[in-house]
Protein backbone atom coordinates (compact mmCIF):
# COMPACT_ATOMS: atom_id res chain seq x y z
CA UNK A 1 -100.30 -59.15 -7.00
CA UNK A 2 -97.22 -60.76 -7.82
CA UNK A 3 -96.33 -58.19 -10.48
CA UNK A 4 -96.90 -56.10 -7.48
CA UNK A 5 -94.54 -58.10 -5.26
CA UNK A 6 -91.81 -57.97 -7.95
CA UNK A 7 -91.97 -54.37 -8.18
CA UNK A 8 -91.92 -53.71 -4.47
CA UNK A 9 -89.16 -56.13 -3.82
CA UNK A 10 -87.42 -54.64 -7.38
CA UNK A 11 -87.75 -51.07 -5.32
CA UNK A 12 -86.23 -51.93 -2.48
CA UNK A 13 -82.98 -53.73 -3.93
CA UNK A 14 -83.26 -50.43 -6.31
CA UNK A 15 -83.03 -48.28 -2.98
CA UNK A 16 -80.53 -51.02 -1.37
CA UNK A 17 -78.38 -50.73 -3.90
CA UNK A 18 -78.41 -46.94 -4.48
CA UNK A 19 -77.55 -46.66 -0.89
CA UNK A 20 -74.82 -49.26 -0.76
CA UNK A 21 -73.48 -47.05 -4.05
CA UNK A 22 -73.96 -43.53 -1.95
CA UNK A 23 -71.94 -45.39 0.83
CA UNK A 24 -69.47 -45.74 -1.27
CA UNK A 25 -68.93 -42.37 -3.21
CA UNK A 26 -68.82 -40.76 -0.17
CA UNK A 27 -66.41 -42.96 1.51
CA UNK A 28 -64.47 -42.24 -1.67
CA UNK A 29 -64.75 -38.70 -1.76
CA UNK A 30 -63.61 -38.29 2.00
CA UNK A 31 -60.78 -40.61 0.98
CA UNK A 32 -60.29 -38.45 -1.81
CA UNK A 33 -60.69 -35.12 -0.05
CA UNK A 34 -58.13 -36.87 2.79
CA UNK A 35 -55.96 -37.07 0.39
CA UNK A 36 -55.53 -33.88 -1.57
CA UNK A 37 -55.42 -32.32 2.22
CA UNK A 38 -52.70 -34.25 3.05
CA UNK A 39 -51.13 -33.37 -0.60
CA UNK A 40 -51.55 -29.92 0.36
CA UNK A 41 -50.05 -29.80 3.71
CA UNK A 42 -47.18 -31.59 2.00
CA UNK A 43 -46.81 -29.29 -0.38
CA UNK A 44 -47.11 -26.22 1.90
CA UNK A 45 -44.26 -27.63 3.84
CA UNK A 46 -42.36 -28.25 1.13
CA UNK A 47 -42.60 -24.75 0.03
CA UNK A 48 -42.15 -23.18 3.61
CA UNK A 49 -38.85 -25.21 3.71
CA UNK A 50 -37.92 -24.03 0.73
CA UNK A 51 -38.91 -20.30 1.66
CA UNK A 52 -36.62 -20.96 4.77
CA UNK A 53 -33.55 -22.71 2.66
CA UNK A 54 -33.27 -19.20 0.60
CA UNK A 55 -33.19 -17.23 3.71
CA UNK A 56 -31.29 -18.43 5.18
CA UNK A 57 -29.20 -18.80 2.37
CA UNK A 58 -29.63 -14.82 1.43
CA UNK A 59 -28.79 -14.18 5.72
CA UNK A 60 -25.42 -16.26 4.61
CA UNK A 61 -24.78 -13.56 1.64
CA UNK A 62 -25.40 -10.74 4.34
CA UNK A 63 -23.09 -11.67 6.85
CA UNK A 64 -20.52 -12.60 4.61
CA UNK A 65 -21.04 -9.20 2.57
CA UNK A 66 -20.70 -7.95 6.39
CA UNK A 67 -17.08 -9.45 7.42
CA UNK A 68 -16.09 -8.85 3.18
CA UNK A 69 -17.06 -4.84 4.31
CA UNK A 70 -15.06 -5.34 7.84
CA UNK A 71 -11.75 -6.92 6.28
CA UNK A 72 -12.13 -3.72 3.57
CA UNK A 73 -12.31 -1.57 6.83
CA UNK A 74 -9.34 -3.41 8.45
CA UNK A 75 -7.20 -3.34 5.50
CA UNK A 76 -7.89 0.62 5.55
CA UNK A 77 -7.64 1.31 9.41
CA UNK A 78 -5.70 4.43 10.82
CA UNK A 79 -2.53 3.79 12.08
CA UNK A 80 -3.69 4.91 15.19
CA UNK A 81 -6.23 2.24 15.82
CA UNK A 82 -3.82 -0.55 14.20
CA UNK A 83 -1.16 0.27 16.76
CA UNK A 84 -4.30 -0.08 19.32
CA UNK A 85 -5.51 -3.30 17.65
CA UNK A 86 -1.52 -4.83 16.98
CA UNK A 87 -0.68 -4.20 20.92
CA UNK A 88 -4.31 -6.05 22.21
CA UNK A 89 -3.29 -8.96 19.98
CA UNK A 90 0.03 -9.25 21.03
CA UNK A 91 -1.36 -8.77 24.62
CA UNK A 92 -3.47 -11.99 24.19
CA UNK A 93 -1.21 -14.07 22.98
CA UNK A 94 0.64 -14.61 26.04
CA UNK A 95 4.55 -14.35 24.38
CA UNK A 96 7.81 -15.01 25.68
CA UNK A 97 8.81 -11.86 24.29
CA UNK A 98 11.71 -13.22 21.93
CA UNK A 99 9.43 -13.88 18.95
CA UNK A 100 9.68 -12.83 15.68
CA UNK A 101 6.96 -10.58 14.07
CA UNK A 102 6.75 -11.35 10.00
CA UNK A 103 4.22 -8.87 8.59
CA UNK A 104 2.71 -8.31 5.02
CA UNK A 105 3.96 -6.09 3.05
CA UNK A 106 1.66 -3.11 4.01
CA UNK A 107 1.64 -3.94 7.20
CA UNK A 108 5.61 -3.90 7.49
CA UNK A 109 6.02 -1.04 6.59
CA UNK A 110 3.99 0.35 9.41
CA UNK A 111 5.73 -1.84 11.89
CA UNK A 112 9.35 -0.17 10.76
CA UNK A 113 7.29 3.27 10.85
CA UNK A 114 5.59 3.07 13.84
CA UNK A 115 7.34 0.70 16.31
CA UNK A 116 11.19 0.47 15.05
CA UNK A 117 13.54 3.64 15.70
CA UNK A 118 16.60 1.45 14.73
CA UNK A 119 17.59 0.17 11.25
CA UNK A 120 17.74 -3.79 10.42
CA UNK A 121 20.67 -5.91 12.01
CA UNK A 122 20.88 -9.21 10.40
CA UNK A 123 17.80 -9.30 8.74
CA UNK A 124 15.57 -7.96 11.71
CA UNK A 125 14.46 -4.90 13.09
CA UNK A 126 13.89 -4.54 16.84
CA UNK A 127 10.56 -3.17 17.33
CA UNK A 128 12.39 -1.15 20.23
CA UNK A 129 8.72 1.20 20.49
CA UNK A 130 6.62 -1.85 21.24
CA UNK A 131 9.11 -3.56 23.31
CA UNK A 132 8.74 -0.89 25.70
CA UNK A 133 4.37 -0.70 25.21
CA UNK A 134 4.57 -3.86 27.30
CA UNK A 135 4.85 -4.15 30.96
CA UNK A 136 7.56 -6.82 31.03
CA UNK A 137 10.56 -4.70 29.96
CA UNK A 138 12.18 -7.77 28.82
CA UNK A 139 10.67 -8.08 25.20
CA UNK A 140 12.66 -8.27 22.55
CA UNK A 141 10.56 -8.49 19.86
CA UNK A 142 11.63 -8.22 16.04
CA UNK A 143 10.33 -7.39 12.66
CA UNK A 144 11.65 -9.80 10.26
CA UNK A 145 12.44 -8.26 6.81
CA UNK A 146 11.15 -11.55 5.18
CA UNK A 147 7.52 -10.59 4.24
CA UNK A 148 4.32 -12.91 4.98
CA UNK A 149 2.45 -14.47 1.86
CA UNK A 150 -0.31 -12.93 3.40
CA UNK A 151 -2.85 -10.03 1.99
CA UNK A 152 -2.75 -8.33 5.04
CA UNK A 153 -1.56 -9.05 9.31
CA UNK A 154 1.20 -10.57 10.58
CA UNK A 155 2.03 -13.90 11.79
CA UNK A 156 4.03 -13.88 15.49
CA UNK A 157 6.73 -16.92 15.16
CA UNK A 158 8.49 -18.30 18.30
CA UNK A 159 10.50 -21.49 18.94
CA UNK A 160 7.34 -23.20 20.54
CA UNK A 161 4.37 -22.13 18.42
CA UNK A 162 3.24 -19.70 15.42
CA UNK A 163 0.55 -17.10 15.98
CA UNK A 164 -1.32 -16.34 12.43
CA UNK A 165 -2.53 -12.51 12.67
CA UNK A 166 -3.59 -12.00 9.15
CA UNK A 167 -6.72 -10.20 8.77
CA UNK A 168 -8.81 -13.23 6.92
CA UNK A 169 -7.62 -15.81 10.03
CA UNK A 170 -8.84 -12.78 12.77
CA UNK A 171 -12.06 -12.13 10.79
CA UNK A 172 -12.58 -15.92 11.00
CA UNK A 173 -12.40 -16.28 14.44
CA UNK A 174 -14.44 -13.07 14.84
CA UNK A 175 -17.47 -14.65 12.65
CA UNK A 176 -16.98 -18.28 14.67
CA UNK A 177 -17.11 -16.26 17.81
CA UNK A 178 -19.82 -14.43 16.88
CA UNK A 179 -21.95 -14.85 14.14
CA UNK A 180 -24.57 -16.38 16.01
CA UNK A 181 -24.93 -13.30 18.32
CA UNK A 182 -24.12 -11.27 14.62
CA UNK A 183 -27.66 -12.37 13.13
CA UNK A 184 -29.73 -12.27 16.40
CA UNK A 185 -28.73 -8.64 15.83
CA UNK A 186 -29.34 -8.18 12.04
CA UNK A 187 -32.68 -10.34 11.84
CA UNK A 188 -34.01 -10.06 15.27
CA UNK A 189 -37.06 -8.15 13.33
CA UNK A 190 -37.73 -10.86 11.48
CA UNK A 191 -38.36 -13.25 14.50
């Protein structure tokens, strides 16, 4: 009987003990399992974020591929559209009308072809042909024959202020103004 006893008694700390031990490996193995999910979702994030870094990056390439294709085009426009495109700027920049136009060296020579009948007086050419494009009759503008370290443009210099034209600086502003509304338009489809 007390061998009996024993035994019983031995069984159920045996079972006691086995299910304190259970407890445990399965508390561990959800803390475990907690764990490697939340090791996963890290991970997954981390990836995403880097998924979305190189995008973005590679939308970046694209739009600056797309204003590096636009100056190309604006360094190779007719001279119909750059007389358009010279007489909107000037139109903008709300001159006096006595300031002095300094272009790059293409670009000069397109001023003296397209807006100057009269040769250089002192160093300047009246752009006589423009002059007269505007509705106040009292421009005087002039081309200087000084050239702008520029690749391409002009810069508009007055007594007050300096106007920088060159195609890189109008580009610029273009993409400030507008690259936002730019890659709605390009990667809307990926939205």
């Amino acid at each position: 009987m007390i061998l009996e006893s024993g035994e019983a008694q031995a069984r159920k700390i045996y079972q006691s003990r086995l299910k304190e031990a259970e407890t445990v490996i399965l508390s561990d193995r959800a803390k475990f399992k907690e764990k490697q999910d939340i090791r996963f979702k890290g991970k997954v994030t981390e990836f995403e974020q880097q998924a979305k870094a190189a995008t973005l990056a590679q939308k970046q390439q694209l739009l600056t591929s797309v204003f590096n294709h636009a100056l190309t085009k604006l360094e190779d426009i007719s001279d119909e559209k750059w007389v358009q495109l010279v007489k909107h700027l000037l139109e903008n920049d709300h001159l006096t009308g006595a300031e002095t136009i300094i272009a790059a060296k293409t670009d000069h020579v397109r001023f003296k072809k397209l807006f100057a009948s009269n040769p250089a007086v002192r160093g300047k050419i009246e752009l006589d042909k423009l002059n007269a494009s505007f509705a106040d009759s009292a421009f005087k503008l002039v081309l200087s024959e000084q050239l702008a370290p520029i690749s391409g443009g002009f810069l508009v210099v007055g007594s007050a202020f300096d106007i920088d034209h060159s195609y890189p600086t109008l580009l610029l502003s273009f993409k400030n103004q507008f690259e936002a509304e730019l890659a709605c338009y390009l990667f809307e489809s990926e939205a």
